[in-house]
PDB file of N, CA and C in Angstrom:
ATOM      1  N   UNK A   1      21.154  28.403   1.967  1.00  0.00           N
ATOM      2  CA  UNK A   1      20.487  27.165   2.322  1.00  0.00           C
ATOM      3  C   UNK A   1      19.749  27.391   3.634  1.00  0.00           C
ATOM      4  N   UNK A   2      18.847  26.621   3.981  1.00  0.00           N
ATOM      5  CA  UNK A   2      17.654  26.891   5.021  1.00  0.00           C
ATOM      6  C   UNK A   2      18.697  26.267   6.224  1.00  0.00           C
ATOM      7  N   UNK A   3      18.218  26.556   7.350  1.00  0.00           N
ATOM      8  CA  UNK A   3      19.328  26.879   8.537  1.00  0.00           C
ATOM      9  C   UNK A   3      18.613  25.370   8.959  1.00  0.00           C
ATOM     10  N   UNK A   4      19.700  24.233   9.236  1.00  0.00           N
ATOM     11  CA  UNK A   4      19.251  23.108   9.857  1.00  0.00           C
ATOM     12  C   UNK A   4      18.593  22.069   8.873  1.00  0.00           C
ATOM     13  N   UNK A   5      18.997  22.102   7.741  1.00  0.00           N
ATOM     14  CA  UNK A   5      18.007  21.504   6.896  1.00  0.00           C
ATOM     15  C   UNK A   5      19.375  20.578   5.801  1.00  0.00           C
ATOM     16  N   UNK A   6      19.331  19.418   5.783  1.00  0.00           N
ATOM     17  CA  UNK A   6      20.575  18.906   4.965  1.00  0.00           C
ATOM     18  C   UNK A   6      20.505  18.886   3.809  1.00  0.00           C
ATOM     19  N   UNK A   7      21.508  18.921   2.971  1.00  0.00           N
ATOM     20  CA  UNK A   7      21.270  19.010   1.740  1.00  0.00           C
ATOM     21  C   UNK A   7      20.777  17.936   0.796  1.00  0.00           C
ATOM     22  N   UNK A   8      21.118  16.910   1.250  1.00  0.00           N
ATOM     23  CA  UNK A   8      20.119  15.680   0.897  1.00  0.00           C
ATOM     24  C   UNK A   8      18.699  15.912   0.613  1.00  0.00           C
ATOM     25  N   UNK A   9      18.022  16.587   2.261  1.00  0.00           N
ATOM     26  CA  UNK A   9      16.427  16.969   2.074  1.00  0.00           C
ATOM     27  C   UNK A   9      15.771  17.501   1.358  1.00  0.00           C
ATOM     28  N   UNK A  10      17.006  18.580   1.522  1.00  0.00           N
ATOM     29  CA  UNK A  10      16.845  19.916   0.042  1.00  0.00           C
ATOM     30  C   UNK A  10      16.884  19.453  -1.103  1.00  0.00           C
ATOM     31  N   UNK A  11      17.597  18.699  -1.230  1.00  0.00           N
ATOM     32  CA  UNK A  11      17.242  17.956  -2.887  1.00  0.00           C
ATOM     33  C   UNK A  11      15.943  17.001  -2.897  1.00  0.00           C
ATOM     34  N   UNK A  12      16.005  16.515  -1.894  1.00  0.00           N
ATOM     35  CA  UNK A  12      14.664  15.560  -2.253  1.00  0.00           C
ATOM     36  C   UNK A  12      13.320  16.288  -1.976  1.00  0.00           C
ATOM     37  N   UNK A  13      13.295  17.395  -0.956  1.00  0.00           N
ATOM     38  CA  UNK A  13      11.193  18.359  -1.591  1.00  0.00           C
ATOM     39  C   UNK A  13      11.882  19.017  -2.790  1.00  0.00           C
ATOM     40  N   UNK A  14      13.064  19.827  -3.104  1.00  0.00           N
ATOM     41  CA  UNK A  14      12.650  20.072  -4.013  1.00  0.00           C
ATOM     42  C   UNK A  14      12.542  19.404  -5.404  1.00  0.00           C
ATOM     43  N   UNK A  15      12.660  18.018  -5.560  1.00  0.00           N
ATOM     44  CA  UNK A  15      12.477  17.072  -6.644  1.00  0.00           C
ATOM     45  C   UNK A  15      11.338  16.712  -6.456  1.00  0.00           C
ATOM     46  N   UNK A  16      10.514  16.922  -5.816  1.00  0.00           N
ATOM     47  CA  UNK A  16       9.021  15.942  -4.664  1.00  0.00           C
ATOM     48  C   UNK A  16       8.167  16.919  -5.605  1.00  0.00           C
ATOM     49  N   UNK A  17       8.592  18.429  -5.025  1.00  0.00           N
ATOM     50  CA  UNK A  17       7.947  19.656  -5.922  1.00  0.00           C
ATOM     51  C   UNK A  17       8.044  19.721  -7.731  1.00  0.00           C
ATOM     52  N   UNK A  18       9.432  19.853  -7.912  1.00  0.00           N
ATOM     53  CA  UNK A  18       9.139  19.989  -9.029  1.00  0.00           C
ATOM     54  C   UNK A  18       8.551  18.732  -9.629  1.00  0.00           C
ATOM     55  N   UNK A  19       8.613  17.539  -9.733  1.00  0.00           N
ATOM     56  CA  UNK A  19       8.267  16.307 -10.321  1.00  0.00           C
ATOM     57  C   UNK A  19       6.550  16.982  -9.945  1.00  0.00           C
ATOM     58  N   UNK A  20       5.795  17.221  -9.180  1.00  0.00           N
ATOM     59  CA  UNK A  20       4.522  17.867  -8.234  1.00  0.00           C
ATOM     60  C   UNK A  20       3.854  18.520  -9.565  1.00  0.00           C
ATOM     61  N   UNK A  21       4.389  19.347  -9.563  1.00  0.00           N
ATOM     62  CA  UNK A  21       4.642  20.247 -11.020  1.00  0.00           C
ATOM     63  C   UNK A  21       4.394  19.783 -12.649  1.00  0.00           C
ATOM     64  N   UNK A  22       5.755  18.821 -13.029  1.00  0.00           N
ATOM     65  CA  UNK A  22       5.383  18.479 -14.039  1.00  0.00           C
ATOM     66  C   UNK A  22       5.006  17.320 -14.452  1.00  0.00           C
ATOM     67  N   UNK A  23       4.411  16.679 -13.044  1.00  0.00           N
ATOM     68  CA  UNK A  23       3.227  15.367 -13.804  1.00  0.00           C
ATOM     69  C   UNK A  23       2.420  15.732 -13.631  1.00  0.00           C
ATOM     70  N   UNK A  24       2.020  17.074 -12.874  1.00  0.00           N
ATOM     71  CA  UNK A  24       0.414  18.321 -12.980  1.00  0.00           C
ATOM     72  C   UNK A  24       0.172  18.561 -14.601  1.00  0.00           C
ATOM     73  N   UNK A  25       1.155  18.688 -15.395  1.00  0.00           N
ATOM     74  CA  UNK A  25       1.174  19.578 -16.720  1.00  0.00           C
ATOM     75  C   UNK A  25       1.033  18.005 -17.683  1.00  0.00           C
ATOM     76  N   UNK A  26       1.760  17.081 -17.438  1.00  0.00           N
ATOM     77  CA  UNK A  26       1.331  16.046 -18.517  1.00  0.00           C
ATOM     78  C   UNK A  26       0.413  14.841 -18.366  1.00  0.00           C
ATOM     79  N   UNK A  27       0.184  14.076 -19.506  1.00  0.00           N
ATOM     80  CA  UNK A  27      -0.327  12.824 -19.557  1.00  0.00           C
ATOM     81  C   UNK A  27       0.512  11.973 -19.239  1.00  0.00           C
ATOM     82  N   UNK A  28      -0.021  11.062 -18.242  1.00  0.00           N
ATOM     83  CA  UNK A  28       0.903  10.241 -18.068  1.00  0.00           C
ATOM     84  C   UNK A  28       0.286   8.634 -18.178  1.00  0.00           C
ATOM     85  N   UNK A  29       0.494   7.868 -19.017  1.00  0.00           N
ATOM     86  CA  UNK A  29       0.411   6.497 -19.321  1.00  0.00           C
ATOM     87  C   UNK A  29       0.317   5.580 -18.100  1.00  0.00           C
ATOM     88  N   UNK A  30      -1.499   5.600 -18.696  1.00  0.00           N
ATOM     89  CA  UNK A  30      -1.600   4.266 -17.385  1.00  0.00           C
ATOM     90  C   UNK A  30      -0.802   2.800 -17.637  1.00  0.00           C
ATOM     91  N   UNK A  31      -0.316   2.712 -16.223  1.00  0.00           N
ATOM     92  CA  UNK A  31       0.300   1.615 -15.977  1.00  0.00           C
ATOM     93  C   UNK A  31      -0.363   0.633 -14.441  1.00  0.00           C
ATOM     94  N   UNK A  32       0.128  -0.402 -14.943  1.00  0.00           N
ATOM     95  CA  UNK A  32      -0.310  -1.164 -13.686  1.00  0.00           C
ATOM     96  C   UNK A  32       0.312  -0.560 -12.000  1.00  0.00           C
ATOM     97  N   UNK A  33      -0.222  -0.799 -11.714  1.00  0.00           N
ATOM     98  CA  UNK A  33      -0.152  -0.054  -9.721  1.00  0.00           C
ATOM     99  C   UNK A  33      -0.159  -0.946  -8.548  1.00  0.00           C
ATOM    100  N   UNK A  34       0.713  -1.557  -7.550  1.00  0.00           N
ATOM    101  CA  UNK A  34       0.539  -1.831  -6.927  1.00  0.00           C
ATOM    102  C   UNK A  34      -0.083  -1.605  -5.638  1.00  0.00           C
ATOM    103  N   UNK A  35      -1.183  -1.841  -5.475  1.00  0.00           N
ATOM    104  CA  UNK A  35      -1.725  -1.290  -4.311  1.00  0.00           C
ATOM    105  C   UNK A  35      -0.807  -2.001  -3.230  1.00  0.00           C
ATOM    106  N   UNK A  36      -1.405  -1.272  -2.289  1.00  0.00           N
ATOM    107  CA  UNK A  36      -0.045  -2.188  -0.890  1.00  0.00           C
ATOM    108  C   UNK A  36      -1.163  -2.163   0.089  1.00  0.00           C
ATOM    109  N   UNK A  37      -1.346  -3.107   1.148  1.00  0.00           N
ATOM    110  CA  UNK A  37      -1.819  -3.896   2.207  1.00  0.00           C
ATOM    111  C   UNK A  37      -1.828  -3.124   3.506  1.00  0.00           C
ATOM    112  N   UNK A  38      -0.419  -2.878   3.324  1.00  0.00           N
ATOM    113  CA  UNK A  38       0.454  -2.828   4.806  1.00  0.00           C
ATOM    114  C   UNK A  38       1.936  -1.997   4.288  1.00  0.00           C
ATOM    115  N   UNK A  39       2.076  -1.127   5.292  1.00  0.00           N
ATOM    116  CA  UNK A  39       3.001  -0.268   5.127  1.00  0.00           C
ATOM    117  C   UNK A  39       4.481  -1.104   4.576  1.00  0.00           C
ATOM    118  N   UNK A  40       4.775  -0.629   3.513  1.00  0.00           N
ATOM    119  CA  UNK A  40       6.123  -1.174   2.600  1.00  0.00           C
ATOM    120  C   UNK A  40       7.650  -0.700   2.454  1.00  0.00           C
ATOM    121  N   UNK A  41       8.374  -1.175   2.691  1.00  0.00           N
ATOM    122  CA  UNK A  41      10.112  -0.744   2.488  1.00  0.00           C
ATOM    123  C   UNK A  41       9.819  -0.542   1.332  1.00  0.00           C
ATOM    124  N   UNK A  42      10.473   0.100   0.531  1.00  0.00           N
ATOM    125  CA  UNK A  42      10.460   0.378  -0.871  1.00  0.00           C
ATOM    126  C   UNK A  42      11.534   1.367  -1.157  1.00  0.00           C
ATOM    127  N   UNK A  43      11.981   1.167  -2.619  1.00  0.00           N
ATOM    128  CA  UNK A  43      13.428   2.006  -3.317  1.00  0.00           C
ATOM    129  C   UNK A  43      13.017   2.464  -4.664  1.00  0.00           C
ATOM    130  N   UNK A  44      13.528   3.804  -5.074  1.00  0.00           N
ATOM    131  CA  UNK A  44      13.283   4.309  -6.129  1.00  0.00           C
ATOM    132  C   UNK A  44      14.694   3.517  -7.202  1.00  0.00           C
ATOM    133  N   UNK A  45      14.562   3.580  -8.321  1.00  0.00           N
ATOM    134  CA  UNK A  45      15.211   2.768  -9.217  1.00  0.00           C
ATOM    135  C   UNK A  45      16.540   3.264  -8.954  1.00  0.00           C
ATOM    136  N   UNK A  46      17.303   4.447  -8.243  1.00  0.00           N
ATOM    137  CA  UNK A  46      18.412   4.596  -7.689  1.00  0.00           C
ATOM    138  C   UNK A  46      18.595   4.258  -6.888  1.00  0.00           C
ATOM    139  N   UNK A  47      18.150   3.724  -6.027  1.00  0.00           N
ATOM    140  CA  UNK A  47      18.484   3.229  -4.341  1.00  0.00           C
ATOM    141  C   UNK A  47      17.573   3.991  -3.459  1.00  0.00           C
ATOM    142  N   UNK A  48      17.391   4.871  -3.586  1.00  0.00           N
ATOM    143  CA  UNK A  48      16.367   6.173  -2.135  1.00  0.00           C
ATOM    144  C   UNK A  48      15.402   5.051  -1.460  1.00  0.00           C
ATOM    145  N   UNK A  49      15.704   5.006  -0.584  1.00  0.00           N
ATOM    146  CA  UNK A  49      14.799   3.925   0.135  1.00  0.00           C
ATOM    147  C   UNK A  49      13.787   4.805   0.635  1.00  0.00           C
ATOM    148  N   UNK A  50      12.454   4.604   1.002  1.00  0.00           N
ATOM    149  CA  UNK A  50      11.583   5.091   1.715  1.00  0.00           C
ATOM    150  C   UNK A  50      10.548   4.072   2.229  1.00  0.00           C
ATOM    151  N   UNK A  51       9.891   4.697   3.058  1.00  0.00           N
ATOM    152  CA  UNK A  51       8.554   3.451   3.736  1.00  0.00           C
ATOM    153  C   UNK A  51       6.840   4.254   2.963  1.00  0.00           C
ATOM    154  N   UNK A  52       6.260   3.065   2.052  1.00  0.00           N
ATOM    155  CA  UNK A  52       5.565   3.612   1.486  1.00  0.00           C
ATOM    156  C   UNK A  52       3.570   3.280   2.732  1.00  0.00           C
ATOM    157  N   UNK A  53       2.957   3.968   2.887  1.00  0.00           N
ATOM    158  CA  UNK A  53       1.760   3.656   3.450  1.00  0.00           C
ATOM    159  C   UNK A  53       1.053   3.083   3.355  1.00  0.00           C
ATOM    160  N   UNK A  54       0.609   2.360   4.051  1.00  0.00           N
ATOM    161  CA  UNK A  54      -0.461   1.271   3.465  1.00  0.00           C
ATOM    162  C   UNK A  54      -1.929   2.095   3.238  1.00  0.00           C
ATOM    163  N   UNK A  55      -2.633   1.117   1.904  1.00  0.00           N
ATOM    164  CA  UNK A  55      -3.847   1.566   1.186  1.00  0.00           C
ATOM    165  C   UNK A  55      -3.290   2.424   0.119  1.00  0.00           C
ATOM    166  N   UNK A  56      -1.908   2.331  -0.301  1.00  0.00           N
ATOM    167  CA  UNK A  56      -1.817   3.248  -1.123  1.00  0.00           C
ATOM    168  C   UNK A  56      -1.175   2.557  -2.375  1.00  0.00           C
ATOM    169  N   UNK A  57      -1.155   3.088  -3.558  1.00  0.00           N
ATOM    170  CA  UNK A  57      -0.676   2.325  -4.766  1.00  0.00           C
ATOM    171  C   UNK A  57       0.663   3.163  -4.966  1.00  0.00           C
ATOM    172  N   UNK A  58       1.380   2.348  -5.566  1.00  0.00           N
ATOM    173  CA  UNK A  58       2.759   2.542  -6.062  1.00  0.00           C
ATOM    174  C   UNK A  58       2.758   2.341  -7.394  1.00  0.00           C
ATOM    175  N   UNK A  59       3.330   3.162  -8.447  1.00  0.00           N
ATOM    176  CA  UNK A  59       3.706   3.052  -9.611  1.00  0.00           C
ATOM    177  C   UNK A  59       5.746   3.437  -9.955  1.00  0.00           C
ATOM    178  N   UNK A  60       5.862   2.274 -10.370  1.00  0.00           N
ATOM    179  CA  UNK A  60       7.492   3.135 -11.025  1.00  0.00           C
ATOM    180  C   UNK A  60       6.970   3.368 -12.535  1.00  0.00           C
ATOM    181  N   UNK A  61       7.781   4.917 -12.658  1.00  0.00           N
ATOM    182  CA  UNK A  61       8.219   5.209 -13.748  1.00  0.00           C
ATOM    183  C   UNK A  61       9.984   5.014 -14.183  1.00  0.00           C
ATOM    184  N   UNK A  62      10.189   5.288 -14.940  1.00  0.00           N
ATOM    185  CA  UNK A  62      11.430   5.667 -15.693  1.00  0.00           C
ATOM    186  C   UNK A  62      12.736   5.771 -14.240  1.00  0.00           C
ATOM    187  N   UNK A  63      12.893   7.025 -14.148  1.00  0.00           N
ATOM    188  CA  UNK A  63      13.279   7.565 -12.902  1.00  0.00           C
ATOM    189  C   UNK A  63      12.654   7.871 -11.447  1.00  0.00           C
ATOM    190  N   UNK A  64      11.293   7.574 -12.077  1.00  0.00           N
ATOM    191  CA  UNK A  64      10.677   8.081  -9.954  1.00  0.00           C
ATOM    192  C   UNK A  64       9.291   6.642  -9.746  1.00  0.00           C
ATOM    193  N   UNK A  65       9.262   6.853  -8.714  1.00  0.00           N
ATOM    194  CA  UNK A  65       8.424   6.293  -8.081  1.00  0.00           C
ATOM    195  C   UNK A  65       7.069   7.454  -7.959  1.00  0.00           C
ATOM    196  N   UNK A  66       5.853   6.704  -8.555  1.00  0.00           N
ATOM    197  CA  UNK A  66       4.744   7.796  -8.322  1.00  0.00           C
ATOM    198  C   UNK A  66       3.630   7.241  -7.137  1.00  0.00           C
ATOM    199  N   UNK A  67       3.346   7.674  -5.992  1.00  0.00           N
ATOM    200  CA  UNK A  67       2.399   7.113  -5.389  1.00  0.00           C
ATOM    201  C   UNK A  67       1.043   7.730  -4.929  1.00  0.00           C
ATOM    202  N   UNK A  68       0.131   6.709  -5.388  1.00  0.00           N
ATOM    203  CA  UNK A  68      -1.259   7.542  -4.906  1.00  0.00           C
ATOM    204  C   UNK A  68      -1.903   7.300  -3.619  1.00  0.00           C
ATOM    205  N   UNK A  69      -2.680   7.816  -2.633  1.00  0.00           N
ATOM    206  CA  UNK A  69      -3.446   7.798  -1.623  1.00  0.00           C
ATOM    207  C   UNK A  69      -4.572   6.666  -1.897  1.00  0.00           C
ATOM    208  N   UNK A  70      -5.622   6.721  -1.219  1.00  0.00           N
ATOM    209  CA  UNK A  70      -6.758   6.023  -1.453  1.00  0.00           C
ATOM    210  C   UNK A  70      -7.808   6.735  -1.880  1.00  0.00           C
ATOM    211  N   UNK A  71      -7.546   8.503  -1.645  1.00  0.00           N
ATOM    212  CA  UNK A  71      -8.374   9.378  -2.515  1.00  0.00           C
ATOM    213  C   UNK A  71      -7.405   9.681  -3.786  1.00  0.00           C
ATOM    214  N   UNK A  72      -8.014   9.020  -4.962  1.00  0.00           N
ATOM    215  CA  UNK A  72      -7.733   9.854  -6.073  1.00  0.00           C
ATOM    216  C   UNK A  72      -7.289  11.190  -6.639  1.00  0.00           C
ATOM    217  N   UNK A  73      -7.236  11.894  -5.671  1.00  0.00           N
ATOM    218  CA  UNK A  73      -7.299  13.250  -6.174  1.00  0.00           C
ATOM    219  C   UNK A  73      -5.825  14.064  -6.457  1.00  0.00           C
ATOM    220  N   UNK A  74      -4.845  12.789  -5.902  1.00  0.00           N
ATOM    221  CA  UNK A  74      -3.525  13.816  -5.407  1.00  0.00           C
ATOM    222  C   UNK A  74      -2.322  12.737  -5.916  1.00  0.00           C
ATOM    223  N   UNK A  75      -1.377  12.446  -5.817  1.00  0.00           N
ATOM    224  CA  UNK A  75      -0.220  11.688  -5.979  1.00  0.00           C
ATOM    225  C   UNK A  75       1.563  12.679  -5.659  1.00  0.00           C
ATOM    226  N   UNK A  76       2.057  11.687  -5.114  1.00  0.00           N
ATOM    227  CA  UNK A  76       3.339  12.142  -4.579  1.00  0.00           C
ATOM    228  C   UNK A  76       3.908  11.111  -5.528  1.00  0.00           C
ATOM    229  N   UNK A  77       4.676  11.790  -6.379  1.00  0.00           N
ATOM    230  CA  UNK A  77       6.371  11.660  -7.034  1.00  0.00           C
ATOM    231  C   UNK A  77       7.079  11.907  -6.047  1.00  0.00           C
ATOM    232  N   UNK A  78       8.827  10.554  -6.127  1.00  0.00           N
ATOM    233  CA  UNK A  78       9.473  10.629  -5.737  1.00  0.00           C
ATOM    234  C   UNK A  78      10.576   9.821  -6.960  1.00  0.00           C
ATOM    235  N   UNK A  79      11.236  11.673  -7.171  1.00  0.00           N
ATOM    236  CA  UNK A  79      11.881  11.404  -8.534  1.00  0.00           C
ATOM    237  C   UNK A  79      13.670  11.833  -7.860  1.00  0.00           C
ATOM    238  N   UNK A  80      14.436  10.413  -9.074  1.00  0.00           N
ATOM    239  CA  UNK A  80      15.821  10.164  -8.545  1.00  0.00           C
ATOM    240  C   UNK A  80      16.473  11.514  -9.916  1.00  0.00           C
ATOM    241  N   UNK A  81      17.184  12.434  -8.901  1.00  0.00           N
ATOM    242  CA  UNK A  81      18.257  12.964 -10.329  1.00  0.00           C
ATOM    243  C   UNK A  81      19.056  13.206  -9.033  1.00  0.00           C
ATOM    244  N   UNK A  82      20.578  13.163 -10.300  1.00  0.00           N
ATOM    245  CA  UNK A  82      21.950  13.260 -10.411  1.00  0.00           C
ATOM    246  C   UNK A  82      21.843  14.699  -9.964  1.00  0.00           C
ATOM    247  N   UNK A  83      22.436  15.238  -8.945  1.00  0.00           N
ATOM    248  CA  UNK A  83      23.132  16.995  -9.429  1.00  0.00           C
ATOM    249  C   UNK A  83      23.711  17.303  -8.660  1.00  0.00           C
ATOM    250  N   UNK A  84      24.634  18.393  -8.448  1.00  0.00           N
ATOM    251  CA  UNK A  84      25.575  18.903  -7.486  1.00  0.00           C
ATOM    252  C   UNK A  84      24.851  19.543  -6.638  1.00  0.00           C
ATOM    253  N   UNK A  85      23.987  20.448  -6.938  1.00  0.00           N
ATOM    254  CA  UNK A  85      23.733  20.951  -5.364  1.00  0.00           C
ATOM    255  C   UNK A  85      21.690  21.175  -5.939  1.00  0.00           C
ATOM    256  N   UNK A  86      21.251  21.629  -5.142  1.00  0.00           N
ATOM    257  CA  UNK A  86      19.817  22.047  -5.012  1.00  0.00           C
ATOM    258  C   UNK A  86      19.180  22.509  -6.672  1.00  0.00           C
ATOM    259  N   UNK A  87      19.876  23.959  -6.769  1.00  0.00           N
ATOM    260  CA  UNK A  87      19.655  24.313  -8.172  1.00  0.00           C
ATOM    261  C   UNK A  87      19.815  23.254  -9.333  1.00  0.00           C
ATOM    262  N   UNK A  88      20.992  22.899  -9.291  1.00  0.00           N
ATOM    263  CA  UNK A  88      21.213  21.901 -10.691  1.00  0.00           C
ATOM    264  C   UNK A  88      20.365  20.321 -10.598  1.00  0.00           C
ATOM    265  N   UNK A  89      19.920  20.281  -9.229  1.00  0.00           N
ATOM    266  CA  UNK A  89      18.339  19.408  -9.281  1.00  0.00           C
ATOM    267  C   UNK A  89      17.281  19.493  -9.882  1.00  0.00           C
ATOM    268  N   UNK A  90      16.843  21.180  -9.398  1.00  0.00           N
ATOM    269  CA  UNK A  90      15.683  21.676  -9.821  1.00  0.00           C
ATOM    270  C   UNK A  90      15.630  22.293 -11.466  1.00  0.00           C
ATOM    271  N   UNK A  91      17.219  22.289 -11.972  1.00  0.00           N
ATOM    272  CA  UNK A  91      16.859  22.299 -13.473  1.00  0.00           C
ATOM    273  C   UNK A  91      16.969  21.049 -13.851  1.00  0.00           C
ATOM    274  N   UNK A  92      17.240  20.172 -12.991  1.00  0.00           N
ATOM    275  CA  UNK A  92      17.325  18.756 -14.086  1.00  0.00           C
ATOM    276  C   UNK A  92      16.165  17.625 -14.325  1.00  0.00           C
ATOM    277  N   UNK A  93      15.330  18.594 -12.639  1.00  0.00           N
ATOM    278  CA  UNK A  93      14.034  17.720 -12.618  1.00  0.00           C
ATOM    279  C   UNK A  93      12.929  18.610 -13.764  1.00  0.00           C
TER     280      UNK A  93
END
């Protein structure tokens, strides 16, 4: 494990990444988006709280929260899985 780095974190880039990954590879079904105003408290459908940016849209899926910028070009997943340590994340994401 990376020196100084909790394992919490470690699970969450590498779910940030892989989710990065495989909503790169699929279609994903437009859905309605909340754009936001002003910077937002916000929770993924497990609890993960985070503060989302303002000008930016929010979508939930299934398990993650997908959010886009105000340039189109990019989107950050923030996807909830179950696992014991880092690895059994990154196969479950």
């Amino acid at each position: 494990m990376a020196a100084g780095v909790s394992p919490i974190i470690l699970k969450s880039i590498v779910c940030v990444f892989s989710c990065a990954i495989v909503t790169g590879s699929i279609v994903l079904v437009a859905q309605s988006a909340e754009q936001l105003a002003s910077e937002a408290k916000r929770s993924t459908p497990a609890g993960a709280t985070f503060t989302a940016p303002a000008a930016w849209s929010l979508r939930s899926e299934a398990n993650m929260i997908v959010l886009t910028p105000p340039e189109p070009d990019s989107h950050l997943a923030i996807v909830d899985v179950k696992a014991a340590d880092a690895a059994a994340a990154l196969s479950a994401a």
